[in-house]
Structures are given as structure tokens and as C-alpha cells.
N, C-alpha and C. Protein backbone atom coordinates (compact mmCIF):
# COMPACT_ATOMS: atom_id res chain seq x y z
N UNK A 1 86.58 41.18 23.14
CA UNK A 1 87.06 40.66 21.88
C UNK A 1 87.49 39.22 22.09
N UNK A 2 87.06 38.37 20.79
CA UNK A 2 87.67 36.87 21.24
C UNK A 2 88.81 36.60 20.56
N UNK A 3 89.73 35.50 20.94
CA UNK A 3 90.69 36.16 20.23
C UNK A 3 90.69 34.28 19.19
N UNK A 4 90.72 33.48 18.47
CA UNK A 4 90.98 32.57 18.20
C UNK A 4 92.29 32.21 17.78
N UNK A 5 92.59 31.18 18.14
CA UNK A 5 94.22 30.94 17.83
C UNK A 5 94.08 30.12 17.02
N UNK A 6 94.87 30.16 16.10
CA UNK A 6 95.21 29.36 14.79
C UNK A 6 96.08 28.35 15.23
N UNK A 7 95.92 26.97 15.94
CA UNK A 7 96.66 26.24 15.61
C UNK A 7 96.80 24.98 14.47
N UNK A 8 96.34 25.40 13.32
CA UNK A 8 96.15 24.83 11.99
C UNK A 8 96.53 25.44 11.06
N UNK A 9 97.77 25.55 10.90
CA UNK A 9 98.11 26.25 9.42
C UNK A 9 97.32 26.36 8.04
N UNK A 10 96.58 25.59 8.47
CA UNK A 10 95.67 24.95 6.77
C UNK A 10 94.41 25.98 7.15
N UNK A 11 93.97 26.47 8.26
CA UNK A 11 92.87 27.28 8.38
C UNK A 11 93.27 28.38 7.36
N UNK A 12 92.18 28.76 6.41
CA UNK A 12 92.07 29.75 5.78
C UNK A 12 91.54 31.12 6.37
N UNK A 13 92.07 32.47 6.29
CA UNK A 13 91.42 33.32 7.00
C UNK A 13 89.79 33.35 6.59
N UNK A 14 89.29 32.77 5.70
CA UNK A 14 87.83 33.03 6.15
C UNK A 14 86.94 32.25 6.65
N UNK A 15 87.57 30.85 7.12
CA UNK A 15 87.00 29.99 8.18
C UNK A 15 87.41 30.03 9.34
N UNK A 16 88.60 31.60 9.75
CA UNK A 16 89.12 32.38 11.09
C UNK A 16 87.73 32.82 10.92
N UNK A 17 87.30 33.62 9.71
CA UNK A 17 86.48 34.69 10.04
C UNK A 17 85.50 34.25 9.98
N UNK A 18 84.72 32.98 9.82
CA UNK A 18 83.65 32.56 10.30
C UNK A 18 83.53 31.80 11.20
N UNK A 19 84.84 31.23 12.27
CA UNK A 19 84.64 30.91 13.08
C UNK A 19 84.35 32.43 13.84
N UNK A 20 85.04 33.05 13.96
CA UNK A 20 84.71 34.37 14.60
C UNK A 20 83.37 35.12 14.89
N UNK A 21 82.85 34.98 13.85
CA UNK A 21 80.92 35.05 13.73
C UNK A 21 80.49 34.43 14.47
N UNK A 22 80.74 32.83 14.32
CA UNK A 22 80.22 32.18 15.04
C UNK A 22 79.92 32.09 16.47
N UNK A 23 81.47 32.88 16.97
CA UNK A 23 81.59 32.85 18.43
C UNK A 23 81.07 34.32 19.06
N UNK A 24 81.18 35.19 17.58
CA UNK A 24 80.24 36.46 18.37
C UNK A 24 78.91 36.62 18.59
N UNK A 25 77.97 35.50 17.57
CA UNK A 25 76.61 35.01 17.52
C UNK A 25 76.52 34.48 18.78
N UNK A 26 77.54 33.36 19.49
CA UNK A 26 77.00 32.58 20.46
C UNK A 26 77.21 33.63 21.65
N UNK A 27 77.67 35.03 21.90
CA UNK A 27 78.03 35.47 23.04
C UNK A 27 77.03 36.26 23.00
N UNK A 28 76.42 37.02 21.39
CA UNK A 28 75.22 37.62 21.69
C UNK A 28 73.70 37.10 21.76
N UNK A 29 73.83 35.75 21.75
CA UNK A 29 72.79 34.54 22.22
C UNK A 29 72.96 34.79 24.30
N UNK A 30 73.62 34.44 24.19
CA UNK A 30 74.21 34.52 25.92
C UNK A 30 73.56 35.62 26.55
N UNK A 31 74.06 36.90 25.50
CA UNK A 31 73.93 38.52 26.71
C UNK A 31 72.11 38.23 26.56
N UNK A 32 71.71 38.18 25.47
CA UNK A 32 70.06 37.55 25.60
C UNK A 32 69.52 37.02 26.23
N UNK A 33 69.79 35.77 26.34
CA UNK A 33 69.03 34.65 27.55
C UNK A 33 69.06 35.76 28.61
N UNK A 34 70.45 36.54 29.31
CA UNK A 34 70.66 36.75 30.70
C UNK A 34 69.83 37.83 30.41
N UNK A 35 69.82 38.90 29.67
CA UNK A 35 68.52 40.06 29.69
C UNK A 35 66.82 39.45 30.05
N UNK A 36 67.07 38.68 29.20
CA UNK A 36 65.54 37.90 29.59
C UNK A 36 65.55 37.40 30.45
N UNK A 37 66.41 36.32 31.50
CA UNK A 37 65.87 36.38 32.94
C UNK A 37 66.25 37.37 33.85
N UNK A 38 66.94 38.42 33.21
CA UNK A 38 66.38 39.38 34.34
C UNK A 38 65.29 39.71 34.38
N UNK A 39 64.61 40.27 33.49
CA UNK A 39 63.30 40.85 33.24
C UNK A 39 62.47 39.62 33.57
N UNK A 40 62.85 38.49 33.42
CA UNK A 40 61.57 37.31 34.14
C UNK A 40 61.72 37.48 35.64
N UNK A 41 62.80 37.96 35.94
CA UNK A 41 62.68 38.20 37.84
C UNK A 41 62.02 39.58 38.22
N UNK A 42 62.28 40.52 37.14
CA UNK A 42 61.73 41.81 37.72
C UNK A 42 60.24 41.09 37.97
N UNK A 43 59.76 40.83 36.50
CA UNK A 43 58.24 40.57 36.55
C UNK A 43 57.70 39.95 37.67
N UNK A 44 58.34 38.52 38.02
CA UNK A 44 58.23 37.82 39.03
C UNK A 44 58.10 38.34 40.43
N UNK A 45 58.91 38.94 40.59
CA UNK A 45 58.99 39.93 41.85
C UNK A 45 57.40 41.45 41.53
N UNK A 46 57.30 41.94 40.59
CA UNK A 46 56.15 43.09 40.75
C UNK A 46 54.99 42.04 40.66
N UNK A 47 54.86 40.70 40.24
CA UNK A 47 53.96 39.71 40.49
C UNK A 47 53.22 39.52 41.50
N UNK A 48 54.50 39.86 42.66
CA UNK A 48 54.91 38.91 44.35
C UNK A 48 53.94 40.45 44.60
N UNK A 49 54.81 41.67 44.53
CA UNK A 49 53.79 42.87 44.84
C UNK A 49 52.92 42.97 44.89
N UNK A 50 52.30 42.96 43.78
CA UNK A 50 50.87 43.00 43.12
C UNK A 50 50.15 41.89 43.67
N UNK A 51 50.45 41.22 43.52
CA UNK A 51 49.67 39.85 45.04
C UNK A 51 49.61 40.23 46.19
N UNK A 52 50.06 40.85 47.01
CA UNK A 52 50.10 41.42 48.38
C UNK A 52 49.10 42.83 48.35
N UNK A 53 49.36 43.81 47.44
CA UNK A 53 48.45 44.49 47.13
C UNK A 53 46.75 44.63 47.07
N UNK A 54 47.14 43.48 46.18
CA UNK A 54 45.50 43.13 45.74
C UNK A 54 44.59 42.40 47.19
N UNK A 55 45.67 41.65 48.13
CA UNK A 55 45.24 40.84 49.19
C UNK A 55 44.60 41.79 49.80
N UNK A 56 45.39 42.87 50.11
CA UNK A 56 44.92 44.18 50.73
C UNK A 56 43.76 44.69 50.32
N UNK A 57 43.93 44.85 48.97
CA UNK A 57 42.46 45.48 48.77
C UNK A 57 41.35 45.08 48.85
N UNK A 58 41.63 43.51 48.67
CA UNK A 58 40.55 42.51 48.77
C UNK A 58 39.60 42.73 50.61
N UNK A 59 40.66 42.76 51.41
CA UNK A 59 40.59 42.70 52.86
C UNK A 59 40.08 43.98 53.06
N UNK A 60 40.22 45.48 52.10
CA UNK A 60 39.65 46.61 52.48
C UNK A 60 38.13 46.70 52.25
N UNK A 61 38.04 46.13 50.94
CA UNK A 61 36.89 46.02 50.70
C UNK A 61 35.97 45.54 51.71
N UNK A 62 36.36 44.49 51.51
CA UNK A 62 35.31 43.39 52.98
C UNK A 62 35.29 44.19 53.78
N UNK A 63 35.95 44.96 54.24
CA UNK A 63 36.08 45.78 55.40
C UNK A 63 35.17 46.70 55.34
N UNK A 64 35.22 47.29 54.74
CA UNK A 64 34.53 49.04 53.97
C UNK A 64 33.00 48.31 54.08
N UNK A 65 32.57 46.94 52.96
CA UNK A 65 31.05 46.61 52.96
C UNK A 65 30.54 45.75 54.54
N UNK A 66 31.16 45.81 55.40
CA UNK A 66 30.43 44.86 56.50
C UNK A 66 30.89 46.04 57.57
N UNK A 67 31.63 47.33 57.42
CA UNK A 67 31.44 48.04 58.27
C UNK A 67 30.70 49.45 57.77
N UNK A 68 31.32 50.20 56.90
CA UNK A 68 30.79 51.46 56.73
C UNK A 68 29.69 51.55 55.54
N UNK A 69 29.51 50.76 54.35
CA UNK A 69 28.36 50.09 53.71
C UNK A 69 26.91 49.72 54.70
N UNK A 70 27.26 49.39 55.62
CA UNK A 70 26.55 48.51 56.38
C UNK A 70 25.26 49.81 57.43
N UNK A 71 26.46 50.93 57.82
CA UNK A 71 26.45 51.88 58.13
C UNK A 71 25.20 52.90 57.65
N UNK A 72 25.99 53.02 56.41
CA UNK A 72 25.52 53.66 55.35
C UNK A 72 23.70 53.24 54.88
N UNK A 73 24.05 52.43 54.96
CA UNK A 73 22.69 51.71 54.04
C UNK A 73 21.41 51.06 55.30
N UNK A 74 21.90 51.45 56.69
CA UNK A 74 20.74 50.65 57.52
C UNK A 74 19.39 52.10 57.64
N UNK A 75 19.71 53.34 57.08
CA UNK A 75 18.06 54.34 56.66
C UNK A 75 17.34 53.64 55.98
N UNK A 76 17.62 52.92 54.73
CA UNK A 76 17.06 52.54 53.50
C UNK A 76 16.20 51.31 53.77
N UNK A 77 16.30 50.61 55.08
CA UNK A 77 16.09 49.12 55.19
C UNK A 77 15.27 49.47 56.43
N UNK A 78 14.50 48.37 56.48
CA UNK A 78 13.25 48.28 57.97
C UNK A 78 13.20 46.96 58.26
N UNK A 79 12.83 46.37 59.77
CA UNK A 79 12.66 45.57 59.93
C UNK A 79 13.52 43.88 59.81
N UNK A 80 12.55 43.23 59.03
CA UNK A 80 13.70 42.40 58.78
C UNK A 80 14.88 42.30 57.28
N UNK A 81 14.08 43.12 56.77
CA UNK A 81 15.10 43.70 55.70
C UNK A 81 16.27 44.23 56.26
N UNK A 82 16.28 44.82 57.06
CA UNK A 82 17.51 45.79 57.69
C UNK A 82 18.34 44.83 58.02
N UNK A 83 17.57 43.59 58.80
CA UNK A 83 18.38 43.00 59.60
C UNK A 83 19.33 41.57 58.81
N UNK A 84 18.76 41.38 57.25
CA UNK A 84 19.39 40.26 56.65
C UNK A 84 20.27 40.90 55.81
N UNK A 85 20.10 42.47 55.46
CA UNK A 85 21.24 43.11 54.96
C UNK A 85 22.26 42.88 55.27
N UNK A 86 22.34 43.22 56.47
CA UNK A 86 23.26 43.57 58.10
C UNK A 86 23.83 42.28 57.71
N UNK A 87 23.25 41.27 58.05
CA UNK A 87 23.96 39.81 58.21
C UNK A 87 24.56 39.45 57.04
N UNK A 88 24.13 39.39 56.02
CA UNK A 88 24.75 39.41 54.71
C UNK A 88 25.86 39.86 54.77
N UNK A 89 25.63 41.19 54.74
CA UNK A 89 27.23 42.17 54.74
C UNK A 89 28.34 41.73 56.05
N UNK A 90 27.57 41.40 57.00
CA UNK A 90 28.83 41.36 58.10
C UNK A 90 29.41 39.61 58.12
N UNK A 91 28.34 39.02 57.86
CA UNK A 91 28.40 37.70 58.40
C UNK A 91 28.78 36.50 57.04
N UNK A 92 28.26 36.77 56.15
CA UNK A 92 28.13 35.98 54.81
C UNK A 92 28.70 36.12 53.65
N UNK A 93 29.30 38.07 54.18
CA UNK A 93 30.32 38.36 52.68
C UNK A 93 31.42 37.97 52.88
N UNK A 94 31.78 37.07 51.46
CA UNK A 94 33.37 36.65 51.59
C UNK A 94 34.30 37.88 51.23
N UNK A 95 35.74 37.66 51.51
CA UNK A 95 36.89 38.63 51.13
C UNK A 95 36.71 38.43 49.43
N UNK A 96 36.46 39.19 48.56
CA UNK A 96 36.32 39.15 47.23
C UNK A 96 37.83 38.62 46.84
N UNK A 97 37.71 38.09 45.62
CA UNK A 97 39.03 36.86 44.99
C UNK A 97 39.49 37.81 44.06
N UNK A 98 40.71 38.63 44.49
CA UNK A 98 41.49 39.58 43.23
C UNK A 98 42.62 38.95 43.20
N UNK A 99 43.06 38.27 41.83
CA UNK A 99 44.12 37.27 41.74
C UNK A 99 45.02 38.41 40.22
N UNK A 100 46.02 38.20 40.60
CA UNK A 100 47.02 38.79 40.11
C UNK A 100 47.03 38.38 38.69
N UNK A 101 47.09 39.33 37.73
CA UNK A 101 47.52 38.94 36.13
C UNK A 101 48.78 38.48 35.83
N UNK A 102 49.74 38.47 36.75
CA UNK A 102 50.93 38.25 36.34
C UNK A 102 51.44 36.64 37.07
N UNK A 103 51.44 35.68 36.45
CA UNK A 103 51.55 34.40 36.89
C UNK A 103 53.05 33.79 37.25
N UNK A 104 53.47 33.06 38.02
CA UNK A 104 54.59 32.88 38.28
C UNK A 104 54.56 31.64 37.95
């Protein structure tokens, strides 16, 4: 509760009571802003997550197609087909670019 002190005799109680508004408007302006940057840090932070995540998956992938893809798929191929697959997948595939939706 706020409390305002009247040191103006001439204040009328309803410019007490709209200063009073006034000052309960500006405190529930306040509790706002601070709700909203919390929630801009949660986000920020599952951002930071989700970036580390995705790095990972990015790195599994590559992983998975230049080892067990690679694996997988050298019945299907002969010769020098087999062999530019192979290189492709092991040698030439980049870590795929998974960039986070959530921007900081």
C-alpha cells in the first residue's frame, strides 16, 4: 500500500485519489517490465540450450552419414561409384547448419 502524505492542505481528496492511481498505475507498470525480463532471460537461456542441442545434432548427423550411411549404402554402388560416394560422405560432407529459432 502507498501511503501519500498530504502536506498541502488545499489538496482535495480527489487529487489524493488520483494521485493514488497514479502511483498504483506506475507500480503496476514496474511489476510488468520485471515479468517481461524475466521471461526475456528464460527465453534467452532455452535459446543458449537449444543452440548446444542442435550443435549436437548437427555433429550426429555428419556422423551417422560418413560413418554408418556410408556403411549402409557401399552394396548399392560399384566401382568408382562406390568410391566417390564414400568420399563425398566421409570427406566433402559438411556438419549441416541447424541454427536456432530463438535469437538473442
Amino acid at each position: 500500500m502507498v501511503l501519500i502524505v498530504n502536506d498541502d492542505a488545499l489538496i482535495t481528496k480527489a487529487e489524493l485519489a488520483k494521485q493514488f492511481k497514479e502511483k498504483m498505475k506506475e507500480q503496476e507498470r514496474q511489476a510488468i517490465k520485471a515479468l517481461i525480463a524475466a521471461k526475456e532471460q528464460l527465453i534467452l537461456a532455452k535459446g543458449a540450450e537449444l543452440a548446444t542441442q542442435l550443435q549436437a545434432a548437427a555433429l550426429d548427423m555428419k556422423n551417422y552419414a560418413s560413418t554408418n550411411y556410408v556403411k549402409n549404402i557401399k552394396g548399392g554402388f560399384e566401382g568408382k561409384a562406390a568410391q566417390a560416394a564414400e568420399t563425398h560422405l566421409t570427406q566433402t560432407m559438411q556438419t549441416p547448419s541447424l541454427d536456432s529459432p530463438i535469437k538473442g
